[in-house]
C-alpha atoms as a PDB file:
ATOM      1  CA  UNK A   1      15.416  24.641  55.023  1.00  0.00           C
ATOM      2  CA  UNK A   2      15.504  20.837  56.163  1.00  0.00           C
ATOM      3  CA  UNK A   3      12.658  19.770  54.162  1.00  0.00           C
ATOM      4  CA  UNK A   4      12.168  22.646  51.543  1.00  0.00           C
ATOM      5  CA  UNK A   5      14.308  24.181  49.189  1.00  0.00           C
ATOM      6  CA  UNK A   6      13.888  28.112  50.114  1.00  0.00           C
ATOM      7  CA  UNK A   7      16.197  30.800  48.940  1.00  0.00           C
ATOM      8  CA  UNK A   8      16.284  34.306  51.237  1.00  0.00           C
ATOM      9  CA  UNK A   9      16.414  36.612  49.046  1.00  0.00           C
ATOM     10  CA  UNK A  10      16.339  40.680  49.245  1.00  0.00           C
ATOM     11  CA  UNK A  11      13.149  41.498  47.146  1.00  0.00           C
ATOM     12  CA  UNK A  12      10.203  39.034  46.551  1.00  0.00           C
ATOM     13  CA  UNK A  13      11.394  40.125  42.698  1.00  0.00           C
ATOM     14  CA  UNK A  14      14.867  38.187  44.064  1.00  0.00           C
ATOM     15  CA  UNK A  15      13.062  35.205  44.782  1.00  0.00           C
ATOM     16  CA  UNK A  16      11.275  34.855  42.338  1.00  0.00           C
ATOM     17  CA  UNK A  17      14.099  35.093  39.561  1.00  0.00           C
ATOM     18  CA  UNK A  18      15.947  32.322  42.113  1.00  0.00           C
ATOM     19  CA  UNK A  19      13.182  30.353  40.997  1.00  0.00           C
ATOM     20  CA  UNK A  20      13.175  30.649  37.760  1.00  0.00           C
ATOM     21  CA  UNK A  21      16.343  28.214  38.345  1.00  0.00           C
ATOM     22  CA  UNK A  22      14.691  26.169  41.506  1.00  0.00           C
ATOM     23  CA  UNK A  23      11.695  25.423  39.403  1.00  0.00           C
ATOM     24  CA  UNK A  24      13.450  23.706  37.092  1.00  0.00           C
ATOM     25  CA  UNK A  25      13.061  19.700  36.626  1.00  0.00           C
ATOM     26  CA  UNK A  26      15.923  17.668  37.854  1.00  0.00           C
ATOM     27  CA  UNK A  27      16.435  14.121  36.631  1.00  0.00           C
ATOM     28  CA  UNK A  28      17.889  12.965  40.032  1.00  0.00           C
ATOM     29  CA  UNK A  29      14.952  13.582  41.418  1.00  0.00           C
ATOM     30  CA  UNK A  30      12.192  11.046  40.846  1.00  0.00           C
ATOM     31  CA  UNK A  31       9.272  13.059  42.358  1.00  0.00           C
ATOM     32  CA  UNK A  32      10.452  16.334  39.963  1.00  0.00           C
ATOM     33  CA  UNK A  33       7.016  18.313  38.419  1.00  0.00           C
ATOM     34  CA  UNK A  34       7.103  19.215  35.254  1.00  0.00           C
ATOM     35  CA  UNK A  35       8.545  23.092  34.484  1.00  0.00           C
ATOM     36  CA  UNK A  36       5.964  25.401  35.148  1.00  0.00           C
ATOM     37  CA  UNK A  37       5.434  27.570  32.158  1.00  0.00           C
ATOM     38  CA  UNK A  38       5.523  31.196  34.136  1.00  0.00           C
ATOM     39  CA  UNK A  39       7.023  34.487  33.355  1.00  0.00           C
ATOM     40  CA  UNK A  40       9.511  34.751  36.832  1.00  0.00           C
ATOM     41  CA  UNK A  41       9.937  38.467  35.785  1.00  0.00           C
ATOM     42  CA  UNK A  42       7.527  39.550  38.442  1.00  0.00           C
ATOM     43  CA  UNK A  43       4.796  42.131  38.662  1.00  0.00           C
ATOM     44  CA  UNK A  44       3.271  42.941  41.534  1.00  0.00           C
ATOM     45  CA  UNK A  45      -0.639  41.734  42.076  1.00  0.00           C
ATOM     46  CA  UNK A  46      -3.422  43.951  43.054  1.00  0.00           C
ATOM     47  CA  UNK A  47      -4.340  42.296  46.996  1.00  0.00           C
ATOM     48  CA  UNK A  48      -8.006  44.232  46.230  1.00  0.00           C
ATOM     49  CA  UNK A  49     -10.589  40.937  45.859  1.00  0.00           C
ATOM     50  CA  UNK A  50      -8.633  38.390  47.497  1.00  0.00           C
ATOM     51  CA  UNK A  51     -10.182  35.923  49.875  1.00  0.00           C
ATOM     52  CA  UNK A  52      -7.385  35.644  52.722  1.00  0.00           C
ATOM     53  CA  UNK A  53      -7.564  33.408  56.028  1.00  0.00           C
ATOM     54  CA  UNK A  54      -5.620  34.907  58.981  1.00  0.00           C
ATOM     55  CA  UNK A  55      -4.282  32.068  61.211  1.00  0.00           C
ATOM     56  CA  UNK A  56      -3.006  33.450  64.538  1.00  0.00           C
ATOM     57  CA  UNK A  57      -3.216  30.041  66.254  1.00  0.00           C
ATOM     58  CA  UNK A  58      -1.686  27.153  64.977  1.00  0.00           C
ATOM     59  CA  UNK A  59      -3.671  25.151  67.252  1.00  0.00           C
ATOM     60  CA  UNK A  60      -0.363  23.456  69.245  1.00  0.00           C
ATOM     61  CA  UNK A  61       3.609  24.354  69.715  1.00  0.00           C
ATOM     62  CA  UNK A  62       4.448  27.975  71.324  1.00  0.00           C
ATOM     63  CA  UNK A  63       2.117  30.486  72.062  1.00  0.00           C
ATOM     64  CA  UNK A  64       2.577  33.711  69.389  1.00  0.00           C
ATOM     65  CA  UNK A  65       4.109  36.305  71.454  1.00  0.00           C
ATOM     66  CA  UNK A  66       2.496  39.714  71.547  1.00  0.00           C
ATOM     67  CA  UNK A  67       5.284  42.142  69.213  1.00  0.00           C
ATOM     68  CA  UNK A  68       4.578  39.346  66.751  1.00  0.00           C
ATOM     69  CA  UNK A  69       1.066  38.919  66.871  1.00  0.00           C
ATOM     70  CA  UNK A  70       0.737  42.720  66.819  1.00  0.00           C
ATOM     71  CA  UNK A  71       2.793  42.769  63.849  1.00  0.00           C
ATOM     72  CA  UNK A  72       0.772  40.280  61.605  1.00  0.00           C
ATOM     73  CA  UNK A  73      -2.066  41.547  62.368  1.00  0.00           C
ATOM     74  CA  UNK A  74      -1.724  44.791  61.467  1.00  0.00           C
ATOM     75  CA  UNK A  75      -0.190  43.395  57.948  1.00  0.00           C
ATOM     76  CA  UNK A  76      -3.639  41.638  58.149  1.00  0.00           C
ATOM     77  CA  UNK A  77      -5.339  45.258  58.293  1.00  0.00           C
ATOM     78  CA  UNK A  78      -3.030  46.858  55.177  1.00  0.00           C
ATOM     79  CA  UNK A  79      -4.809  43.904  53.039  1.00  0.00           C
ATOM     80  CA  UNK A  80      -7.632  44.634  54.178  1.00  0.00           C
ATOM     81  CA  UNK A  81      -6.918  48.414  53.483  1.00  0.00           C
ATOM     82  CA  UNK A  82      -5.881  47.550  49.771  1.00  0.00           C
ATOM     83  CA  UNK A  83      -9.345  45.584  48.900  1.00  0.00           C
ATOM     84  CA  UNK A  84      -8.671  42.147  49.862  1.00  0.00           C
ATOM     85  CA  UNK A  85     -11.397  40.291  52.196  1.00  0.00           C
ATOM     86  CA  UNK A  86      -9.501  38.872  55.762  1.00  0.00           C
ATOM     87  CA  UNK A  87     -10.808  36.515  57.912  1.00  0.00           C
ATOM     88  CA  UNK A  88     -10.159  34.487  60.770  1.00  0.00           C
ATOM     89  CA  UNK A  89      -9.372  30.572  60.183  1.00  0.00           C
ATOM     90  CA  UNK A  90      -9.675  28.005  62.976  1.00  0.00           C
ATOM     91  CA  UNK A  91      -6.256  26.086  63.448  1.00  0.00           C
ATOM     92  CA  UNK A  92      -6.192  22.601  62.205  1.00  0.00           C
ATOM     93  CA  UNK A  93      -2.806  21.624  63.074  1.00  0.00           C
ATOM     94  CA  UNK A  94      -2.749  19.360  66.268  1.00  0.00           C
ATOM     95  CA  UNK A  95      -0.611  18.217  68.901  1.00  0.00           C
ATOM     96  CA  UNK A  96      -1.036  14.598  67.482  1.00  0.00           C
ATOM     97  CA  UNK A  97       0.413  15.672  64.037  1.00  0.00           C
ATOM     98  CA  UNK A  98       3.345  17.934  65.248  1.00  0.00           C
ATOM     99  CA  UNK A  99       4.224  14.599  68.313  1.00  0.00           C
ATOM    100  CA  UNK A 100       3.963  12.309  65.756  1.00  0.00           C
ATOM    101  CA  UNK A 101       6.310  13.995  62.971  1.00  0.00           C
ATOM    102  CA  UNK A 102       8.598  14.444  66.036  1.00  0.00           C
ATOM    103  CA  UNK A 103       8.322  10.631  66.143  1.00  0.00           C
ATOM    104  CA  UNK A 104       9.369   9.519  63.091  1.00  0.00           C
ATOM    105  CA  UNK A 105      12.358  12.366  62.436  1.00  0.00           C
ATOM    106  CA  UNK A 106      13.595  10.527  65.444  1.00  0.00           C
ATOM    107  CA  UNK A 107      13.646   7.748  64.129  1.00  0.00           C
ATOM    108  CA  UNK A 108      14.346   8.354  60.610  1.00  0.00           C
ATOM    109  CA  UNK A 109      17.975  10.398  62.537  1.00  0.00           C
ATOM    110  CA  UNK A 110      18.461   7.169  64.227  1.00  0.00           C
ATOM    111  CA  UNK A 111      19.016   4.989  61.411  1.00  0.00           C
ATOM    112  CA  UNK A 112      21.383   7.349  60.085  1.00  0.00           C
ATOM    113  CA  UNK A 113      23.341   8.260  62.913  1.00  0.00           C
ATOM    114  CA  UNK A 114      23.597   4.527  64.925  1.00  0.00           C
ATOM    115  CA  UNK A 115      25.382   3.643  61.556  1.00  0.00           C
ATOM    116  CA  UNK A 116      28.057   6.084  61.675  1.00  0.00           C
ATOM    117  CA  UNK A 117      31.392   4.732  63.693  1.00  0.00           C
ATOM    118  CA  UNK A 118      32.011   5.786  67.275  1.00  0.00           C
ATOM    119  CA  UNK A 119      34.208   9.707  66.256  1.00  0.00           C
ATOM    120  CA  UNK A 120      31.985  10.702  63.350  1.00  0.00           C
ATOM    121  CA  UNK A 121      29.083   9.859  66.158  1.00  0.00           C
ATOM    122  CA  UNK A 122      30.711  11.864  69.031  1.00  0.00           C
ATOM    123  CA  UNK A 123      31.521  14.705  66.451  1.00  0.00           C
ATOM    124  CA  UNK A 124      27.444  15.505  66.879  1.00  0.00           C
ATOM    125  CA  UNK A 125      25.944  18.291  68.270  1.00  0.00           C
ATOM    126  CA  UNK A 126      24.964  16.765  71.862  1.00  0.00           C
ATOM    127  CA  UNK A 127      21.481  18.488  71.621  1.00  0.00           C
ATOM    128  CA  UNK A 128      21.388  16.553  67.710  1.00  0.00           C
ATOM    129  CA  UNK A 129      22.953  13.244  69.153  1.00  0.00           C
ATOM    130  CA  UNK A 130      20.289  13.188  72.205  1.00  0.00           C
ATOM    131  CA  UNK A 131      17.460  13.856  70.309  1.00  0.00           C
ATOM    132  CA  UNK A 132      18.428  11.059  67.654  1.00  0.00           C
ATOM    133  CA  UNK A 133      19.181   8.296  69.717  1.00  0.00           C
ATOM    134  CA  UNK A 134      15.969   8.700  71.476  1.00  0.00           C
ATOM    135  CA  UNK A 135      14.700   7.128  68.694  1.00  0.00           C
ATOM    136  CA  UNK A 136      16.047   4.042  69.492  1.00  0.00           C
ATOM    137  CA  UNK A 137      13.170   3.519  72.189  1.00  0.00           C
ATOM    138  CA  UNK A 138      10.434   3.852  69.509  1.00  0.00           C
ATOM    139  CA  UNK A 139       8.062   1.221  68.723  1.00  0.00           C
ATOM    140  CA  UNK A 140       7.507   0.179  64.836  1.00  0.00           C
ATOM    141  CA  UNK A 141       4.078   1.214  65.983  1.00  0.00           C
ATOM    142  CA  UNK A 142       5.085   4.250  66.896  1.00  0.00           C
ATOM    143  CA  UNK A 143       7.127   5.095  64.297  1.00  0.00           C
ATOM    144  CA  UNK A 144       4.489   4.159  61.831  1.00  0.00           C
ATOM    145  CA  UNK A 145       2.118   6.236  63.315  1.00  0.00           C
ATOM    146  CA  UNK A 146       4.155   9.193  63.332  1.00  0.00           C
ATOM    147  CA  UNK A 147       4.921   8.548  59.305  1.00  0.00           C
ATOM    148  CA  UNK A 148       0.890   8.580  59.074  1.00  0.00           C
ATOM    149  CA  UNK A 149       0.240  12.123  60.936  1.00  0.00           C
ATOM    150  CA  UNK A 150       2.561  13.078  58.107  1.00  0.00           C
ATOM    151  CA  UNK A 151      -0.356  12.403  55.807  1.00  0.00           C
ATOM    152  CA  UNK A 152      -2.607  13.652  58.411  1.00  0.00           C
ATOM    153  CA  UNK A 153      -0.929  17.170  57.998  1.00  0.00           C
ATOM    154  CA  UNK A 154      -1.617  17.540  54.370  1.00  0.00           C
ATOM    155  CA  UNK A 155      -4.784  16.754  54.280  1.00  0.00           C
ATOM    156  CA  UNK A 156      -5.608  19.107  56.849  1.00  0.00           C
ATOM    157  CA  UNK A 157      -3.019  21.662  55.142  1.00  0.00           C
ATOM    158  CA  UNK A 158      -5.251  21.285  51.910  1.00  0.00           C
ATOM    159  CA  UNK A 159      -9.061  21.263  53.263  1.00  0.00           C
ATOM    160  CA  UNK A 160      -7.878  24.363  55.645  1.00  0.00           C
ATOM    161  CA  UNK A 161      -7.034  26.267  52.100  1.00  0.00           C
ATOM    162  CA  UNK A 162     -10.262  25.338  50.217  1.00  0.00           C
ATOM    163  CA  UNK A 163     -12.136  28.249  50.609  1.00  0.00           C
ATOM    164  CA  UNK A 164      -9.447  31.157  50.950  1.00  0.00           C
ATOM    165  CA  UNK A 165      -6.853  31.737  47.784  1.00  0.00           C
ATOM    166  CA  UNK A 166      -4.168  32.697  50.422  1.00  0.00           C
ATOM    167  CA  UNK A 167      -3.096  32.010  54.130  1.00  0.00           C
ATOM    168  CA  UNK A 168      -1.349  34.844  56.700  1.00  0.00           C
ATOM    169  CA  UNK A 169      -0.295  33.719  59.729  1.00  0.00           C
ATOM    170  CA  UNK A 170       3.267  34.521  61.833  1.00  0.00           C
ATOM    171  CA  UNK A 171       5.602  32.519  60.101  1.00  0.00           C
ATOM    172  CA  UNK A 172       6.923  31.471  63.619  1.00  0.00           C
ATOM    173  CA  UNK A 173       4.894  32.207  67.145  1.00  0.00           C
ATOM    174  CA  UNK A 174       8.472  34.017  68.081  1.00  0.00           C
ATOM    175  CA  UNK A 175      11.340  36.146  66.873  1.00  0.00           C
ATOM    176  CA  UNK A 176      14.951  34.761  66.234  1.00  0.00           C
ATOM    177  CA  UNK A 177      16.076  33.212  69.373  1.00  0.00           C
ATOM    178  CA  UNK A 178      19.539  33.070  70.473  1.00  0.00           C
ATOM    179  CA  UNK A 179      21.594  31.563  67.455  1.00  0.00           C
ATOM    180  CA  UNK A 180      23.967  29.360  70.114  1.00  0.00           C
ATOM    181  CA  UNK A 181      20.475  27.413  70.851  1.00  0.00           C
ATOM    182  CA  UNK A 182      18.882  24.733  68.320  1.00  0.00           C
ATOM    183  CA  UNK A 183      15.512  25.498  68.998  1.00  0.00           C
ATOM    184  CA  UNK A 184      13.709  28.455  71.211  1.00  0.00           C
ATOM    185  CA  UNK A 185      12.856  26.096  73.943  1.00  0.00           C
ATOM    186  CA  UNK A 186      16.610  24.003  74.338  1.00  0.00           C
ATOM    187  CA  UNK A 187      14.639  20.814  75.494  1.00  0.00           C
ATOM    188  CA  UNK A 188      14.902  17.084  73.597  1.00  0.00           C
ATOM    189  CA  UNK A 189      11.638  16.008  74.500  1.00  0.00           C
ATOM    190  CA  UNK A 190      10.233  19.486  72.621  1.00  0.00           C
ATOM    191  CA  UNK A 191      12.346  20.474  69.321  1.00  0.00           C
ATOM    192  CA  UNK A 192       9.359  21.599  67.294  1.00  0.00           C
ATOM    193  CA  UNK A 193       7.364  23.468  69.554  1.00  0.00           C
ATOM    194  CA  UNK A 194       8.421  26.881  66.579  1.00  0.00           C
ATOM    195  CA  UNK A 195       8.011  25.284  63.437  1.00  0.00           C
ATOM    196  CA  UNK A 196       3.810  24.706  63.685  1.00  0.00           C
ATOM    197  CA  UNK A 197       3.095  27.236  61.230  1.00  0.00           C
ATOM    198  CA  UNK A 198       5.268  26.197  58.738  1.00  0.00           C
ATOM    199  CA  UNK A 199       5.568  22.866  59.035  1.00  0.00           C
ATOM    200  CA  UNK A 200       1.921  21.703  57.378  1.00  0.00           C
ATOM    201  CA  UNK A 201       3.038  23.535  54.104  1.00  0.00           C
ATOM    202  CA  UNK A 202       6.217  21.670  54.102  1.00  0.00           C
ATOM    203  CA  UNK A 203       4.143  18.292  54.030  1.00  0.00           C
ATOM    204  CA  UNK A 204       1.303  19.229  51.245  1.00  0.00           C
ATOM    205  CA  UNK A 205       3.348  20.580  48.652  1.00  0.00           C
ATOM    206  CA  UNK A 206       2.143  24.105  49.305  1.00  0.00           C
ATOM    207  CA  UNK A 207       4.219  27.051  48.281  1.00  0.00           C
ATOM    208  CA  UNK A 208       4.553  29.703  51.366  1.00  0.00           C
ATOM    209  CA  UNK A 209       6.680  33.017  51.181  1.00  0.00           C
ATOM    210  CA  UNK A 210       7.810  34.585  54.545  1.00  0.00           C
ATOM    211  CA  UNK A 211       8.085  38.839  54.443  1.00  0.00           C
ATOM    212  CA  UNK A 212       8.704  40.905  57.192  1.00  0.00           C
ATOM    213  CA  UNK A 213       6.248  43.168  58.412  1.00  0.00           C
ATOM    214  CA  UNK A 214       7.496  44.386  61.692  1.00  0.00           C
ATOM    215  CA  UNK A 215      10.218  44.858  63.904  1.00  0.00           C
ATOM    216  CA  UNK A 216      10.225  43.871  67.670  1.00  0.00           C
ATOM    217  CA  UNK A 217      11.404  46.448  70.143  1.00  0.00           C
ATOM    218  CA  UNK A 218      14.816  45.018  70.262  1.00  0.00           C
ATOM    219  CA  UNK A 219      14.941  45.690  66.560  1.00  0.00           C
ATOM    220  CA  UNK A 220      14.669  41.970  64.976  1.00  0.00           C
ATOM    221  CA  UNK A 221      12.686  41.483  62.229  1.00  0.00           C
ATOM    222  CA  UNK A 222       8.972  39.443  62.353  1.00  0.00           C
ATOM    223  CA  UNK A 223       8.097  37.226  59.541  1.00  0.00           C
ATOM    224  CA  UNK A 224       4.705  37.348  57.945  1.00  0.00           C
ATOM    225  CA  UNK A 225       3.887  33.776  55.845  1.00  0.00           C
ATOM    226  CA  UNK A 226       1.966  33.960  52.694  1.00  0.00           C
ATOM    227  CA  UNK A 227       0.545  30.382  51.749  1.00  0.00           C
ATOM    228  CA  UNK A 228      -1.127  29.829  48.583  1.00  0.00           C
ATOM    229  CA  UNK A 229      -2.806  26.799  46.612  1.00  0.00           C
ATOM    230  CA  UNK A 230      -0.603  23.813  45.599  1.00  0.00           C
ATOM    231  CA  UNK A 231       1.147  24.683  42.325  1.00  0.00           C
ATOM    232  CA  UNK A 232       0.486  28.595  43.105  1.00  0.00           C
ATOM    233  CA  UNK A 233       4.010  29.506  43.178  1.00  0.00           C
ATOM    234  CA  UNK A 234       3.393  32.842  41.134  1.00  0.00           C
ATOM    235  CA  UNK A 235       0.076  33.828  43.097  1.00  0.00           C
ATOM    236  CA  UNK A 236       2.137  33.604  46.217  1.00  0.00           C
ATOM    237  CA  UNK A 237       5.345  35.586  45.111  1.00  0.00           C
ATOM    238  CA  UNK A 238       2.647  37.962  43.213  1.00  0.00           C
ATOM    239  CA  UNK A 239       0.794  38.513  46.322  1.00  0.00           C
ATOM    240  CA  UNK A 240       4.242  38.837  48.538  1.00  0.00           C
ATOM    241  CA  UNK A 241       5.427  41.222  45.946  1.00  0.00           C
ATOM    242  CA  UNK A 242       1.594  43.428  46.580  1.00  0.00           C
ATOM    243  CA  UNK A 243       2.032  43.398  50.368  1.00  0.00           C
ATOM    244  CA  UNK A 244       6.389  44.622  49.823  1.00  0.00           C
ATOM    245  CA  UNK A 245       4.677  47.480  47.923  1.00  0.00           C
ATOM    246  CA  UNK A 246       2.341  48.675  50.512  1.00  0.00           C
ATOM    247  CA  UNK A 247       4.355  48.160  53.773  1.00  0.00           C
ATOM    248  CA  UNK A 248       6.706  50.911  52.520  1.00  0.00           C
ATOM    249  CA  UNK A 249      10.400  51.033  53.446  1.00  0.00           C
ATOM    250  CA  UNK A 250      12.222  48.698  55.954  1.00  0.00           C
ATOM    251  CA  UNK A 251      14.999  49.957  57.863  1.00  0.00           C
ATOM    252  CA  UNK A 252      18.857  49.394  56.163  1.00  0.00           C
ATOM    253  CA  UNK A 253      20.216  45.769  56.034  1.00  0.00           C
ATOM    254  CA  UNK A 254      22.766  45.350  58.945  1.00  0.00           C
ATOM    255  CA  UNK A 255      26.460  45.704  57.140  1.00  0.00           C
ATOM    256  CA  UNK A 256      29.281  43.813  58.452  1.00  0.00           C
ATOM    257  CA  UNK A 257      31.825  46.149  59.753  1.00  0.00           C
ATOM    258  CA  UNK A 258      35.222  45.921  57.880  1.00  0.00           C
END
């Protein structure tokens, strides 16, 4: 949720009525779009006809793991079952783009954080703190560069999207890693190695809902991501909402015991 504003919600009908609010224009914000004119009440969208791209390789960061490429793919098939038209998409993220984000988050965290006084700086996570002031070592030319792959990433997000009206693909490579670590593989030098298939809708103004559609064996969920078109914020609930119809139930949300 760093870079997006994303509500979880319990139904894709949930999230879309939380947008009915998100959607709406903010005058502290100088980059706010106009208010889409949309009905939020959602119906649910017929998949049958769609042209859908299945990524299963986001072309750098962790390998997808086998329970959760099992488990998109078979979503994959139950669009295909319901009429829509699936096919495989080459990845066009690349290890430039993802290193050179890295880059300039760095750096962008260190001009924050070298300006906070010596307790409010040793009150940071260690695994936070280490990771920022490594950004102290950057070159402008590095840290330009990594602004730049940036723009890189959306306009491969958007030429990748041309010819298909929606994107599947994992929504992560792996399932929800130990909450007491900050990323899946605990090492500075390689924070983002989880976030490649999500990260290039996050630069190019893409809307992308994440659904589950399967369960590992330890019994945590896997995410499915739906991308759509810029702007296509009801074509991508409307489609979410088609697939929540045909995956049938989901096992009981855990309950906190009193």
């Amino acid at each position: 949720m760093g870079r997006v504003a994303g509500p979880i919600t319990r139904t894709v009908a949930d999230a879309a009525l939380a947008m009915s609010i998100l959607a709406r224009p903010d005058t502290r914000d100088h980059m706010a779009a106009p208010f889409p004119e949309a009905d939020w009440t959602l119906a649910p969208r017929s998949l049958r006809g769609l042209r859908i791209g299945l990524l299963m390789d986001a072309g750098c960061g962790l390998p997808v793991d086998a329970e959760t490429a099992a488990a998109v793919e078979a979503a994959a098939r139950l669009f295909e079952a319901e009429g829509a038209v699936v096919e495989p998409i080459r990845p066009f993220l690349t290890r430039a783009m993802l290193d050179g984000v890295d880059r300039f988050w760095r750096a962008r965290a260190w001009a924050d954080v070298r300006k906070l006084p010596g307790p409010r700086r040793d009150a940071i996570l260690p695994f936070i703190r280490a990771w920022a002031e490594s950004g102290a070592a950057l070159s402008e030319e590095e840290v330009f560069d990594g602004y730049t792959q940036s723009v890189e990433i959306r306009i491969a997000a958007h030429r990748a999207s041309l010819d298909w009206g929606f994107i599947l693909s994992p929504t992560a490579p792996v399932a929800a890693f130990d909450a007491a670590l900050p990323c899946p593989t605990n090492d500075v030098a390689r924070p983002f190695e989880h976030i490649a298939f999500t990260l290039p809708y996050n630069m190019s103004d893409q809307p992308a809902a994440s659904i589950n559609c399967g369960y590992t064996a330890a019994g945590l969920p896997i995410g499915l991501q739906i991308a759509g078109q810029r702007f296509d914020d009801m074509g991508v609930l409307g489609v979410a909402r088609g697939f929540e119809i045909c995956r049938g139930a989901q096992r009981p949300w855990p309950m906190e015991l009193m």
